[in-house]
PDB file of N, CA and C in Angstrom:
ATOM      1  N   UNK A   1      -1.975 -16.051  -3.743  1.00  0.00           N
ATOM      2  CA  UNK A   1      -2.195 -14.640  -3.968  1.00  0.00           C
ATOM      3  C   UNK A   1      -3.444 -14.443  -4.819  1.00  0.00           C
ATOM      4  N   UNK A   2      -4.056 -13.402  -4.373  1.00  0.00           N
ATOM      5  CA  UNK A   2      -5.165 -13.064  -5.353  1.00  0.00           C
ATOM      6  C   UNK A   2      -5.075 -12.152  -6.760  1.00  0.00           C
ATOM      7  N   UNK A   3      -6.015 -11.508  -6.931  1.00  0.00           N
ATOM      8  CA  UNK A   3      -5.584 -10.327  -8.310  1.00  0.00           C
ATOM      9  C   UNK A   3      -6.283  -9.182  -7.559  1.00  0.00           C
ATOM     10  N   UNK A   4      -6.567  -9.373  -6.006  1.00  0.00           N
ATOM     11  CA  UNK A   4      -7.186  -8.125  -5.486  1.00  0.00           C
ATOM     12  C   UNK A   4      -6.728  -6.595  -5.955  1.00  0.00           C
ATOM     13  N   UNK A   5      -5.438  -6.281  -6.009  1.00  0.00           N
ATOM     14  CA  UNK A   5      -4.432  -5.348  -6.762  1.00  0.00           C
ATOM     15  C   UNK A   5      -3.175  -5.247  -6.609  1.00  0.00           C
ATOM     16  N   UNK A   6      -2.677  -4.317  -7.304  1.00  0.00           N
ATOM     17  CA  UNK A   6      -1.686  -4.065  -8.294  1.00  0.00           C
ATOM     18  C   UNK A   6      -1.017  -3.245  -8.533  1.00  0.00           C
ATOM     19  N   UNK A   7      -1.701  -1.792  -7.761  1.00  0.00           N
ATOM     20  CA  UNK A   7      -2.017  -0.907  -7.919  1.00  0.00           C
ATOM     21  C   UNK A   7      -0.910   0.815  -8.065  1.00  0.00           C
ATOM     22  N   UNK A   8      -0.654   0.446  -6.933  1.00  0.00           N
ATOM     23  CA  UNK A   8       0.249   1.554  -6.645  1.00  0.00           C
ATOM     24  C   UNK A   8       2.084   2.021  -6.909  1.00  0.00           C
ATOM     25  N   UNK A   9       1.887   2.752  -7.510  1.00  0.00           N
ATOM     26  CA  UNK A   9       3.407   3.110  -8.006  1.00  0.00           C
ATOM     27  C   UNK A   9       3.854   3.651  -7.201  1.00  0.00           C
ATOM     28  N   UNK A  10       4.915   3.199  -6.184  1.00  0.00           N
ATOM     29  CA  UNK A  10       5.713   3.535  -5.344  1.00  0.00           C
ATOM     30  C   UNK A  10       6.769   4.163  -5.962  1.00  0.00           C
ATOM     31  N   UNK A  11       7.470   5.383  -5.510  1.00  0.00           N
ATOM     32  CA  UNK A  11       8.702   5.899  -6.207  1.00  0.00           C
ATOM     33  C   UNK A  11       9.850   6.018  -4.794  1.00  0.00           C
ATOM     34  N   UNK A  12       9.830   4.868  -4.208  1.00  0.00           N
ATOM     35  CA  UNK A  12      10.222   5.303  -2.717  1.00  0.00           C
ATOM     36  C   UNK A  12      11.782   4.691  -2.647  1.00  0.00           C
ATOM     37  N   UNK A  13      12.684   5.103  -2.017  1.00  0.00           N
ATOM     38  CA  UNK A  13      13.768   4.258  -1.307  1.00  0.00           C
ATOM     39  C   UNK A  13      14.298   4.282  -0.056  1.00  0.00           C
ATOM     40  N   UNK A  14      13.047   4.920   0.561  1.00  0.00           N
ATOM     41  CA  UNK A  14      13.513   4.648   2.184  1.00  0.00           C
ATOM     42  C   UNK A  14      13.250   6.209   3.052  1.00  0.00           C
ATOM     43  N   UNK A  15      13.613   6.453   3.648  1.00  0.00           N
ATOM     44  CA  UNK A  15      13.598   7.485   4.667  1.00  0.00           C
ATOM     45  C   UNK A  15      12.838   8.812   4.374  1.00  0.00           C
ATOM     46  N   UNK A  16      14.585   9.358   4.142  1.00  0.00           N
ATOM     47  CA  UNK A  16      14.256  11.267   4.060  1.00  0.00           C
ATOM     48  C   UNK A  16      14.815  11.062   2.547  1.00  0.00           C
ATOM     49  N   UNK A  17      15.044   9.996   1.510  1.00  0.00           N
ATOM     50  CA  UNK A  17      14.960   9.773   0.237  1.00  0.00           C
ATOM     51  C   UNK A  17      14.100   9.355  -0.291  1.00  0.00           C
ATOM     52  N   UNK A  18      12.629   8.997   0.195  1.00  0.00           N
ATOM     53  CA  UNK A  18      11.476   8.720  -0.418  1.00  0.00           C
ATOM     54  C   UNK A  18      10.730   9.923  -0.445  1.00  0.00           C
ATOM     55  N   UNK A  19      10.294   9.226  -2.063  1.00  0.00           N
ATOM     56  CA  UNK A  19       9.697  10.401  -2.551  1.00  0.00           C
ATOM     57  C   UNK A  19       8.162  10.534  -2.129  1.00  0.00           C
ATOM     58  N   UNK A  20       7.605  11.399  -2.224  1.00  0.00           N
ATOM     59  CA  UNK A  20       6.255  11.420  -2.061  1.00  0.00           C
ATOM     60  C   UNK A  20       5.337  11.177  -3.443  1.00  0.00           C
ATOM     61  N   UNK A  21       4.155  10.768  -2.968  1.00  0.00           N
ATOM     62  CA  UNK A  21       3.611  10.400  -3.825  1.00  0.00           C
ATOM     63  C   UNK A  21       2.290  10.456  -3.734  1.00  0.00           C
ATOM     64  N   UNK A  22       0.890  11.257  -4.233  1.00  0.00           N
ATOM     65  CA  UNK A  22      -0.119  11.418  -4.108  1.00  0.00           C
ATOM     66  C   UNK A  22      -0.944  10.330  -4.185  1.00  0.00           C
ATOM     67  N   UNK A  23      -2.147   9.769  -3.806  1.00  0.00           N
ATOM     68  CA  UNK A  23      -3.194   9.384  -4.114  1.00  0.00           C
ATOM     69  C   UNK A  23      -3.516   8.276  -5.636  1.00  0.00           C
ATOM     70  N   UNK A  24      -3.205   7.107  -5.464  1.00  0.00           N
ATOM     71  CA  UNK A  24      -3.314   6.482  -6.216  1.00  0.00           C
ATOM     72  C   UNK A  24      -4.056   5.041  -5.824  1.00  0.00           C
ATOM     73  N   UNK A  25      -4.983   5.059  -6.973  1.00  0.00           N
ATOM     74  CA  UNK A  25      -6.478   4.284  -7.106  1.00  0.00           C
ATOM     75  C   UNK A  25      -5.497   2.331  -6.945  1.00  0.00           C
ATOM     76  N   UNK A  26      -6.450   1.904  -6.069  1.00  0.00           N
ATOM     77  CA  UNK A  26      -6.258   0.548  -6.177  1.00  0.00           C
ATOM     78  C   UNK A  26      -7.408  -0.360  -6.928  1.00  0.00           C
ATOM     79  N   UNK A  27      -7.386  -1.176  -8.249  1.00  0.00           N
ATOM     80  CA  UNK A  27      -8.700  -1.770  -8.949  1.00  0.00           C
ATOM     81  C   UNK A  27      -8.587  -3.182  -7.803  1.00  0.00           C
ATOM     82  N   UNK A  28      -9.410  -3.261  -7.873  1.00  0.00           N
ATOM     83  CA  UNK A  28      -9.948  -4.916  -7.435  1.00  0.00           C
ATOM     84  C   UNK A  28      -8.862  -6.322  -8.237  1.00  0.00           C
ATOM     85  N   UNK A  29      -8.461  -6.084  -9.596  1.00  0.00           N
ATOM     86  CA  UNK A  29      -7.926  -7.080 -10.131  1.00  0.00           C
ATOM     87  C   UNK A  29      -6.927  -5.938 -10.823  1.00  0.00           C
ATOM     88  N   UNK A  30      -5.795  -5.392 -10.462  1.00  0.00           N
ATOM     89  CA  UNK A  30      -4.776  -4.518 -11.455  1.00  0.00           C
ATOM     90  C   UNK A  30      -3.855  -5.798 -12.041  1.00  0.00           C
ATOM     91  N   UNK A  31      -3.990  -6.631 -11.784  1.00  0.00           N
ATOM     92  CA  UNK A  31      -3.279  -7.568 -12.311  1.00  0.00           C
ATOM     93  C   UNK A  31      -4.049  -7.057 -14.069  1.00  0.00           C
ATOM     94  N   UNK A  32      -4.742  -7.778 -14.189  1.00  0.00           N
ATOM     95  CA  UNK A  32      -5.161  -7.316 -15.688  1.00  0.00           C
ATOM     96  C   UNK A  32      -5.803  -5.595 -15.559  1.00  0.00           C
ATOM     97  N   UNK A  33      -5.394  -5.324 -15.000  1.00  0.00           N
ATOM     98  CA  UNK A  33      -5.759  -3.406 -15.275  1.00  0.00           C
ATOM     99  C   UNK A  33      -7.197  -3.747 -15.550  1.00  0.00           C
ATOM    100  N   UNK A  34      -8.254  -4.123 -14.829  1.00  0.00           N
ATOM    101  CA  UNK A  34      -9.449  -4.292 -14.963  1.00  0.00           C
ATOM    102  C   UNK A  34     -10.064  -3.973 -13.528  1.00  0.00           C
ATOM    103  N   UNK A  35     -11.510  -3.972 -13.089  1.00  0.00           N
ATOM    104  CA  UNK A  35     -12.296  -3.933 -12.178  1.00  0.00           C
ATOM    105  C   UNK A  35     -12.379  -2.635 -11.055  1.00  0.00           C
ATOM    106  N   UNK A  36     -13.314  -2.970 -10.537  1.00  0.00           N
ATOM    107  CA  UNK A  36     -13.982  -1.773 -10.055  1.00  0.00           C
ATOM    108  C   UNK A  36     -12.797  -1.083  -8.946  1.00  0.00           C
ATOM    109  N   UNK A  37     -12.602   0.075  -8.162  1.00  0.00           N
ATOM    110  CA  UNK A  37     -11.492   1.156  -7.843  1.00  0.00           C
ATOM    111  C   UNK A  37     -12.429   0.576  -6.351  1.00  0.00           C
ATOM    112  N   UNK A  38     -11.181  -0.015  -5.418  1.00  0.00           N
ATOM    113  CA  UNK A  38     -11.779  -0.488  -4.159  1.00  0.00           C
ATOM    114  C   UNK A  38     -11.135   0.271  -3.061  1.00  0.00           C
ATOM    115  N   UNK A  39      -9.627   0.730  -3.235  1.00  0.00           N
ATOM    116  CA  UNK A  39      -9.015   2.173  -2.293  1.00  0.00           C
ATOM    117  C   UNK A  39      -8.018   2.328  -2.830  1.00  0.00           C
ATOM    118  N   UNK A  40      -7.665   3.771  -2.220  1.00  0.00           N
ATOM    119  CA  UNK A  40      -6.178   4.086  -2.186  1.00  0.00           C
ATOM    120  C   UNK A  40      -5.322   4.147  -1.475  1.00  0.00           C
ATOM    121  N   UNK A  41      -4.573   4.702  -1.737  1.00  0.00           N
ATOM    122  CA  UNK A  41      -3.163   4.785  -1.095  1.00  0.00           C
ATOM    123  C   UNK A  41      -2.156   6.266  -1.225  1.00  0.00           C
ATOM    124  N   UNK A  42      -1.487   6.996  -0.359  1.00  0.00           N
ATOM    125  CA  UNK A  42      -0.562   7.773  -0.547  1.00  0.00           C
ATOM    126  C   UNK A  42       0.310   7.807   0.322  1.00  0.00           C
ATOM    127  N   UNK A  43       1.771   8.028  -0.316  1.00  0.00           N
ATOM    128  CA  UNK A  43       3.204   7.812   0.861  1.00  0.00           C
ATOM    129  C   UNK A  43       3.092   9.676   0.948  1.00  0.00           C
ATOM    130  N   UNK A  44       3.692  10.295   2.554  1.00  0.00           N
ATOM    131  CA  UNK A  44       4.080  11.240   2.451  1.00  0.00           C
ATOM    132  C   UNK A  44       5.693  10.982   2.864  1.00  0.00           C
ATOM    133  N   UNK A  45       6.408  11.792   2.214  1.00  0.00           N
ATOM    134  CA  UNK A  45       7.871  11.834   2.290  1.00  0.00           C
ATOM    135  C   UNK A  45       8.254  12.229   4.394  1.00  0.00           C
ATOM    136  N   UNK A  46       7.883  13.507   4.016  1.00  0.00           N
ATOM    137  CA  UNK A  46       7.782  13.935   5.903  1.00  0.00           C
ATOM    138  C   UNK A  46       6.863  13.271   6.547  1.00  0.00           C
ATOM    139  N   UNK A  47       7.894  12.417   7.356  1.00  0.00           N
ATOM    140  CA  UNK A  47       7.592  12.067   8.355  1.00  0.00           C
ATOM    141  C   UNK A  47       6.953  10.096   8.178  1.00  0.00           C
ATOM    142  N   UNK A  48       7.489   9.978   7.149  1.00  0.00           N
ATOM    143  CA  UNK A  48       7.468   8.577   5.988  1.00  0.00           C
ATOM    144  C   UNK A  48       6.028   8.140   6.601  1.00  0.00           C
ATOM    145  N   UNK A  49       5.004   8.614   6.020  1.00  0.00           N
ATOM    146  CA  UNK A  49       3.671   8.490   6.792  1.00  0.00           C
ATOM    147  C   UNK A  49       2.572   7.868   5.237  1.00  0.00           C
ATOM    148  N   UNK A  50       1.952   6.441   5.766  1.00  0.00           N
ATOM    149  CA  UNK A  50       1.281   5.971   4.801  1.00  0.00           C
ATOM    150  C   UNK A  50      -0.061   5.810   5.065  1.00  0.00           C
ATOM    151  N   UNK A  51      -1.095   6.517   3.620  1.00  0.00           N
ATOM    152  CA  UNK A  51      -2.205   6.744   4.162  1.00  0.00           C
ATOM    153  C   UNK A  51      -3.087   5.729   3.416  1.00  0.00           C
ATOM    154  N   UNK A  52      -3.985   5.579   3.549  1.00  0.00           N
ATOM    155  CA  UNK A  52      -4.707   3.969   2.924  1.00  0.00           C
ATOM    156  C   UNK A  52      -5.886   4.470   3.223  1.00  0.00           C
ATOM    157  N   UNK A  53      -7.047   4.862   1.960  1.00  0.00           N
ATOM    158  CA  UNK A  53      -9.051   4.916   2.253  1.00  0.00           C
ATOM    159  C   UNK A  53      -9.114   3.802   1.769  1.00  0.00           C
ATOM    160  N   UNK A  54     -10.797   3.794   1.928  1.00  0.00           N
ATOM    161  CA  UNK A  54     -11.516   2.438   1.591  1.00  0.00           C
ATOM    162  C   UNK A  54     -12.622   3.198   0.717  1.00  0.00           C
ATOM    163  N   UNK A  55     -13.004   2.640  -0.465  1.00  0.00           N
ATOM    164  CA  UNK A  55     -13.446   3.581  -1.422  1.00  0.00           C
ATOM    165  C   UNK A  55     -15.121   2.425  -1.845  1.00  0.00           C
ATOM    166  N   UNK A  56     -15.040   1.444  -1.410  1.00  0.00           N
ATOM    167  CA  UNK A  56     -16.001   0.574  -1.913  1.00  0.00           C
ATOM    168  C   UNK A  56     -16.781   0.126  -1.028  1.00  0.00           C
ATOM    169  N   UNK A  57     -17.766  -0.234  -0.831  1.00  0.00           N
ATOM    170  CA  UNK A  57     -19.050  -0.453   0.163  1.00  0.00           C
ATOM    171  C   UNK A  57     -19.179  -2.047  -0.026  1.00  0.00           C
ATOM    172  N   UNK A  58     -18.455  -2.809   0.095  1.00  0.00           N
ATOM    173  CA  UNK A  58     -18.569  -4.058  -0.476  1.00  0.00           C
ATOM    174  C   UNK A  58     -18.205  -4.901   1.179  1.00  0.00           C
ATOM    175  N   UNK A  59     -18.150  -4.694   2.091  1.00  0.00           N
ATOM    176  CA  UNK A  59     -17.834  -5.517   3.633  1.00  0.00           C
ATOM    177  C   UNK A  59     -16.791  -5.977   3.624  1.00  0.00           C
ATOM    178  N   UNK A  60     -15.877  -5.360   3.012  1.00  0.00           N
ATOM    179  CA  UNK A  60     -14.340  -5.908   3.151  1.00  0.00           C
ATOM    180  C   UNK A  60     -13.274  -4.360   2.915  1.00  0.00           C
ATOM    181  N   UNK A  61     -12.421  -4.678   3.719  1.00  0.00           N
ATOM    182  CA  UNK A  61     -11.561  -3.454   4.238  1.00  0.00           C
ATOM    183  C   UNK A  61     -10.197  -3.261   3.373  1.00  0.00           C
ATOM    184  N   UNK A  62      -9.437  -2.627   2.987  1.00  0.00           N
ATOM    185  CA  UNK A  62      -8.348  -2.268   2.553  1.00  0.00           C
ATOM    186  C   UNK A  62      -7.437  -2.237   2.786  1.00  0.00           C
ATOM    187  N   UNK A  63      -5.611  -3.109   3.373  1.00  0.00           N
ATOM    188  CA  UNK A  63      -5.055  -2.835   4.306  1.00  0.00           C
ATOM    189  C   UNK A  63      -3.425  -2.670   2.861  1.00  0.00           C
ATOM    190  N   UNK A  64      -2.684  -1.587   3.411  1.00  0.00           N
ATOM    191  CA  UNK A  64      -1.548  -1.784   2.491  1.00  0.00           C
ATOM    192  C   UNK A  64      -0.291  -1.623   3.862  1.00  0.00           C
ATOM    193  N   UNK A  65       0.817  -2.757   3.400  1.00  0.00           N
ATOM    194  CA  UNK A  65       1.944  -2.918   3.806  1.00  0.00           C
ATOM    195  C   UNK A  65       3.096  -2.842   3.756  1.00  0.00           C
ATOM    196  N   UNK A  66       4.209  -2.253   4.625  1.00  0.00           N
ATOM    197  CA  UNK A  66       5.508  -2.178   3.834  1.00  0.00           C
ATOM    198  C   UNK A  66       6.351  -3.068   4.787  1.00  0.00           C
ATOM    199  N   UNK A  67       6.656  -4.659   3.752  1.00  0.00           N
ATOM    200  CA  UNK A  67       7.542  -5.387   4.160  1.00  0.00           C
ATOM    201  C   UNK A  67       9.033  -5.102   3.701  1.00  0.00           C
ATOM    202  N   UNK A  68      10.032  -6.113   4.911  1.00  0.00           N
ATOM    203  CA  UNK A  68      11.368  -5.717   4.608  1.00  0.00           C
ATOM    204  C   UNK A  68      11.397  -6.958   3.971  1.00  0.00           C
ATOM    205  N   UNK A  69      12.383  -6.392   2.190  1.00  0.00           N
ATOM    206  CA  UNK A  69      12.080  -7.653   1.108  1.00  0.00           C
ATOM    207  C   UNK A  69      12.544  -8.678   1.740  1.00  0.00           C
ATOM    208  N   UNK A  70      13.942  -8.423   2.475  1.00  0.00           N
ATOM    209  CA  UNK A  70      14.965  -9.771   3.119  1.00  0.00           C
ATOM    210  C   UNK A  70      14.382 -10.818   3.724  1.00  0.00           C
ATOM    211  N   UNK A  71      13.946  -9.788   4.926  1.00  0.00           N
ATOM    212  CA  UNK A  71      13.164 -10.949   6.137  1.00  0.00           C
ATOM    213  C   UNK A  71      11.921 -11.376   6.141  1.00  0.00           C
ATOM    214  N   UNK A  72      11.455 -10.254   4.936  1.00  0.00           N
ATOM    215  CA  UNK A  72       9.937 -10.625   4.495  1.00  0.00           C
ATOM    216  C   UNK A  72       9.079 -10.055   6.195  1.00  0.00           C
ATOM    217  N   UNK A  73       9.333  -9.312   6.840  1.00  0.00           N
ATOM    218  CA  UNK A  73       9.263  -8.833   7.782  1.00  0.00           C
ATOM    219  C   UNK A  73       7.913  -7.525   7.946  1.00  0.00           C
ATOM    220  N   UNK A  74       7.069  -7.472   8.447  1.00  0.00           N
ATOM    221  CA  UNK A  74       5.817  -6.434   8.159  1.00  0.00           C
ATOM    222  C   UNK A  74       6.563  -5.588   8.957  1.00  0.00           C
ATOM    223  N   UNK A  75       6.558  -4.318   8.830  1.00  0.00           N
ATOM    224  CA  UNK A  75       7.369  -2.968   9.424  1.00  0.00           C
ATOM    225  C   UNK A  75       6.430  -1.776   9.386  1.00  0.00           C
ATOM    226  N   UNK A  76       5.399  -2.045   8.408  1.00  0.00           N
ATOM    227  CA  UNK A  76       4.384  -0.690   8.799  1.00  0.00           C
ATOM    228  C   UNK A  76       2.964  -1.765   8.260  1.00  0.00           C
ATOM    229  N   UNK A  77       1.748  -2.028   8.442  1.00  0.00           N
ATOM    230  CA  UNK A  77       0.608  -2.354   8.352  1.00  0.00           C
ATOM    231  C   UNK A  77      -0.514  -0.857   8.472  1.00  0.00           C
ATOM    232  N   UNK A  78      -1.796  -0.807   7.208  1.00  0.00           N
ATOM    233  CA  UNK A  78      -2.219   0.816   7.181  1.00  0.00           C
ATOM    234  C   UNK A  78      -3.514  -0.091   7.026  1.00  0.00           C
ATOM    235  N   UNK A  79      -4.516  -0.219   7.805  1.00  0.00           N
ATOM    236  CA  UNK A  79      -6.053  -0.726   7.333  1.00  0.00           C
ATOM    237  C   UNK A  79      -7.492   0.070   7.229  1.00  0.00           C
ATOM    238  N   UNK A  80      -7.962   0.269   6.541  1.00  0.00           N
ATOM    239  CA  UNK A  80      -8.973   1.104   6.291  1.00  0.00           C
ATOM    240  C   UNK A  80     -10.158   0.685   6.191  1.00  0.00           C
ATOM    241  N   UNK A  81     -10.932   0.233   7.634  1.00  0.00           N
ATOM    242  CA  UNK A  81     -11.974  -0.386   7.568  1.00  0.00           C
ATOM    243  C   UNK A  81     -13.260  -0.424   6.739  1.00  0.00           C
ATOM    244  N   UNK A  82     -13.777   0.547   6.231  1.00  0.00           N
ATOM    245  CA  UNK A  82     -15.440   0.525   5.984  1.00  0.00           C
ATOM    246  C   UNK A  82     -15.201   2.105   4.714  1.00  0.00           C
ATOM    247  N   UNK A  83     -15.799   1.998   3.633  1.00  0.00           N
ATOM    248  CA  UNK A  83     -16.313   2.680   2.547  1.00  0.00           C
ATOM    249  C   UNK A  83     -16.173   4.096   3.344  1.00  0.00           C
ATOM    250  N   UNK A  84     -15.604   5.185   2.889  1.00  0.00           N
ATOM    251  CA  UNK A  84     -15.062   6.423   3.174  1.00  0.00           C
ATOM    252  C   UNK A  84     -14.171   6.373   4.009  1.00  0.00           C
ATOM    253  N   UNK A  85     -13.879   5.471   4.896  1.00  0.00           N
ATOM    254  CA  UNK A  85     -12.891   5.916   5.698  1.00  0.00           C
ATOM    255  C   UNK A  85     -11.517   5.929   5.408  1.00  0.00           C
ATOM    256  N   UNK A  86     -10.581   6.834   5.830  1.00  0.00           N
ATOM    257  CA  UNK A  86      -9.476   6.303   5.706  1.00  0.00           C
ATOM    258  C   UNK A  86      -8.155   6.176   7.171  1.00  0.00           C
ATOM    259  N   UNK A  87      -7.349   5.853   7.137  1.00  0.00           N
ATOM    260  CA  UNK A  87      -6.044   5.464   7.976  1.00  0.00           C
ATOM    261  C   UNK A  87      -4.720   5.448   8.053  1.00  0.00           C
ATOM    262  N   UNK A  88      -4.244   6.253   8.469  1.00  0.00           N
ATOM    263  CA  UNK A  88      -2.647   6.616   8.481  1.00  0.00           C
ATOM    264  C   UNK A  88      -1.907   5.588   9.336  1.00  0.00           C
ATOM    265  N   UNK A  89      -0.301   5.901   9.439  1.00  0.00           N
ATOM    266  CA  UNK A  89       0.295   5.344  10.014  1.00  0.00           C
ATOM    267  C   UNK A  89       1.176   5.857   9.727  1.00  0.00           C
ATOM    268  N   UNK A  90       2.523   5.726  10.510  1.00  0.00           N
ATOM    269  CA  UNK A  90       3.783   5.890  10.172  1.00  0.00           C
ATOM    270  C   UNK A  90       5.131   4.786  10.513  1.00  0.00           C
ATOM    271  N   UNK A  91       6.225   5.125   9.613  1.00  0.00           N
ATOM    272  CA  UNK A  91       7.424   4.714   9.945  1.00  0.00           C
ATOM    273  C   UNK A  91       9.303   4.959   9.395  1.00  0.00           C
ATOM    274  N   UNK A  92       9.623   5.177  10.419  1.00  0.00           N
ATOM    275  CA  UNK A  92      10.856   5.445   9.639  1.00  0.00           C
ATOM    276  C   UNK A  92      11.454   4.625   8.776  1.00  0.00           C
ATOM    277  N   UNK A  93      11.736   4.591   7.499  1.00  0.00           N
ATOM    278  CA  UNK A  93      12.123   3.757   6.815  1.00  0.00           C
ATOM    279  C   UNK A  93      13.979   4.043   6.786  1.00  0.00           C
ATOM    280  N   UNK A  94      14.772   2.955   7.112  1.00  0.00           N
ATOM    281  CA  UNK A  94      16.085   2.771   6.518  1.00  0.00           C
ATOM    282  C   UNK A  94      16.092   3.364   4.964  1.00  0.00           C
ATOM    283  N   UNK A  95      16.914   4.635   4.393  1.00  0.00           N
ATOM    284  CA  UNK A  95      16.983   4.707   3.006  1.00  0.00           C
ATOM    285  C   UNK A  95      18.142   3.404   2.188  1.00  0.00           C
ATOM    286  N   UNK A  96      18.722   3.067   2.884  1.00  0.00           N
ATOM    287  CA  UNK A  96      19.671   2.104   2.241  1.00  0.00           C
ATOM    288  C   UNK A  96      18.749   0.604   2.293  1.00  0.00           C
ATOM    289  N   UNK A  97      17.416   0.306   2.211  1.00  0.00           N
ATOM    290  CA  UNK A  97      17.452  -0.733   2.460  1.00  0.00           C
ATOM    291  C   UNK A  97      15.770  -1.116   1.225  1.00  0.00           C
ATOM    292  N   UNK A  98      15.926  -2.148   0.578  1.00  0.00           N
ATOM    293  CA  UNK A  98      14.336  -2.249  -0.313  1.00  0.00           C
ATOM    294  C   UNK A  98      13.462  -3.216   0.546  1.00  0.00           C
ATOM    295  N   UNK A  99      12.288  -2.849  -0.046  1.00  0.00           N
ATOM    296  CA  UNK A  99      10.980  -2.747   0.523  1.00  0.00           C
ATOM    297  C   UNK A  99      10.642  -3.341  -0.324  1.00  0.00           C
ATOM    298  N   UNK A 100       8.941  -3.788  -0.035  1.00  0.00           N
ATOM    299  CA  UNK A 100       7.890  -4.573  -0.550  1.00  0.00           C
ATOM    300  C   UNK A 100       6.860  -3.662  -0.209  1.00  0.00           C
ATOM    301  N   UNK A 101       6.035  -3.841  -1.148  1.00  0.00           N
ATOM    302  CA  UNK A 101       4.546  -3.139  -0.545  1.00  0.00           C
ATOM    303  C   UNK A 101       3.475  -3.721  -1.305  1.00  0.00           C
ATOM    304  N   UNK A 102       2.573  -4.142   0.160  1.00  0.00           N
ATOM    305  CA  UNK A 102       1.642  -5.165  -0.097  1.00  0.00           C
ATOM    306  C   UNK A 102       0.242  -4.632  -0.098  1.00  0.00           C
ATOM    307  N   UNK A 103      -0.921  -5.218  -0.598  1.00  0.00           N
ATOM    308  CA  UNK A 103      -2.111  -4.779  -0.446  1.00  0.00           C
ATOM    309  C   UNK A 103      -3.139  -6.141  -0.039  1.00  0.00           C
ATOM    310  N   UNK A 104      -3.991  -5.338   0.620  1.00  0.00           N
ATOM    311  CA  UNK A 104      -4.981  -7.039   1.123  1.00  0.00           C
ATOM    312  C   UNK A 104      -6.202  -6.043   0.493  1.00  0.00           C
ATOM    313  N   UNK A 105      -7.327  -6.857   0.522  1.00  0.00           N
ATOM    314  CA  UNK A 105      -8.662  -6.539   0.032  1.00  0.00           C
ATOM    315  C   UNK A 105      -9.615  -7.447   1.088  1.00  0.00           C
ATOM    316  N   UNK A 106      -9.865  -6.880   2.575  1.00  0.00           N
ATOM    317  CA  UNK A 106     -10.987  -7.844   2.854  1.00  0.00           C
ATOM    318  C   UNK A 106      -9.597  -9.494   3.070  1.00  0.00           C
ATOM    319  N   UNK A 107     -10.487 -10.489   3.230  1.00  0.00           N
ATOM    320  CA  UNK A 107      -9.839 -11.435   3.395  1.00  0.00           C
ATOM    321  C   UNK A 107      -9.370 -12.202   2.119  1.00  0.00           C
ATOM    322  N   UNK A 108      -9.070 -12.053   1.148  1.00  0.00           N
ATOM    323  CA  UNK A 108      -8.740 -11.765  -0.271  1.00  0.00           C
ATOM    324  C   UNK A 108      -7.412 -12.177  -0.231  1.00  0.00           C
ATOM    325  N   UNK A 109      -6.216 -11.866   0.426  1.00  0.00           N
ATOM    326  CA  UNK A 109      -5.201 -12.628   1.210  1.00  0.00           C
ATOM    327  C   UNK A 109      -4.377 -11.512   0.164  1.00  0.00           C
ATOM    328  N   UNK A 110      -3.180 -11.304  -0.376  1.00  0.00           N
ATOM    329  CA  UNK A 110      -2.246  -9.902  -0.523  1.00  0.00           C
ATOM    330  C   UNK A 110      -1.454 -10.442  -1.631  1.00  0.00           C
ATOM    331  N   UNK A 111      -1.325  -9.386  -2.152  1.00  0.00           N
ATOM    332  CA  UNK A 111      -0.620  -8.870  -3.882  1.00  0.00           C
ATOM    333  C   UNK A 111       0.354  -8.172  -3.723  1.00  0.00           C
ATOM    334  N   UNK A 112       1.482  -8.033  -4.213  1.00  0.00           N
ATOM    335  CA  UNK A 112       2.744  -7.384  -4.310  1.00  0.00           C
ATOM    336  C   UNK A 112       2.368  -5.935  -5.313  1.00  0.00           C
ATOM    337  N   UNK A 113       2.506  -5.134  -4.953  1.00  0.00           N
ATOM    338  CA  UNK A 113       2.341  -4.010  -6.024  1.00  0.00           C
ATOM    339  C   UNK A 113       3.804  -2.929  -6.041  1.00  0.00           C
ATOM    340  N   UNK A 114       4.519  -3.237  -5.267  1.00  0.00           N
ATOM    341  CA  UNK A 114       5.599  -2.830  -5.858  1.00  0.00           C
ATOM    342  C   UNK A 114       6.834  -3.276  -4.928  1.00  0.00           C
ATOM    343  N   UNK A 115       8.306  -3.092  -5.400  1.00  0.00           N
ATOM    344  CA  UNK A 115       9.282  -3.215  -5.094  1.00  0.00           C
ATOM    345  C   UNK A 115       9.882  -2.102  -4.866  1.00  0.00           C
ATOM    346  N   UNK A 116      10.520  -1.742  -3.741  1.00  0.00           N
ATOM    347  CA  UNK A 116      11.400  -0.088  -3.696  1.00  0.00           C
ATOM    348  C   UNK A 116      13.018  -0.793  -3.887  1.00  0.00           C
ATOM    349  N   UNK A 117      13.560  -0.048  -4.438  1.00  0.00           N
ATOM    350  CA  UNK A 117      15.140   0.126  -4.421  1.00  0.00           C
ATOM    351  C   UNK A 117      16.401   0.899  -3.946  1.00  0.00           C
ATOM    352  N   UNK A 118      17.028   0.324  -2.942  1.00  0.00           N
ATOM    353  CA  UNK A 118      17.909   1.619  -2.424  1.00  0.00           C
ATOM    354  C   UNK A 118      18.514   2.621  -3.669  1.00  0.00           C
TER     355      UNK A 118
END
């Protein structure tokens, strides 16, 4: 794993019980709460839809994930190729069931930034 980030505070537990959550900055290394703001991220509740920009001009892309913790299973993948852009996706999430949510940076390889809880 890298220290690519760290970033995002998920307040989620699944479905039509996840909460929404605005726009929150991913650093390059949130492991130590240091380095430059490379993208974000926001969950919308309707319609459990995850949005992911790319905020840095650096040739490497932004991708955030929501694995199932059990099977370790990818269930939604959000990638945001190139500096301004950004990328949605959606998925219904099980509310009875916890999650993982991952972040990649470029080929940087992926960081855990949060755990959801039924």
């Amino acid at each position: 794993m890298t220290a690519a980030c760290a970033a995002l505070l998920v307040a989620t537990s699944g479905s039509a019980q996840a909460a929404s959550w605005d726009f929150k900055n991913i650093q390059q290394n949130e492991t130590l709460n240091e380095g430059p703001v490379i993208g974000s991220a926001k969950w919308t509740d309707a319609g459990d839809k995850l949005t992911v920009c790319d905020k840095r001009a650096d040739g490497k892309s932004v991708a955030v994930y929501v694995v199932n913790r059990h099977g370790h299973k990818v269930l939604l993948k959000v990638r945001a190729l190139s500096k301004g852009k950004c990328a949605s996706g959606t998925k219904d999430l099980d509310e009875n069931k916890t999650y993982e949510w991952w972040v990649s940076h470029g080929n940087d390889g992926d960081d855990l930034i949060k755990i959801s809880k039924p």
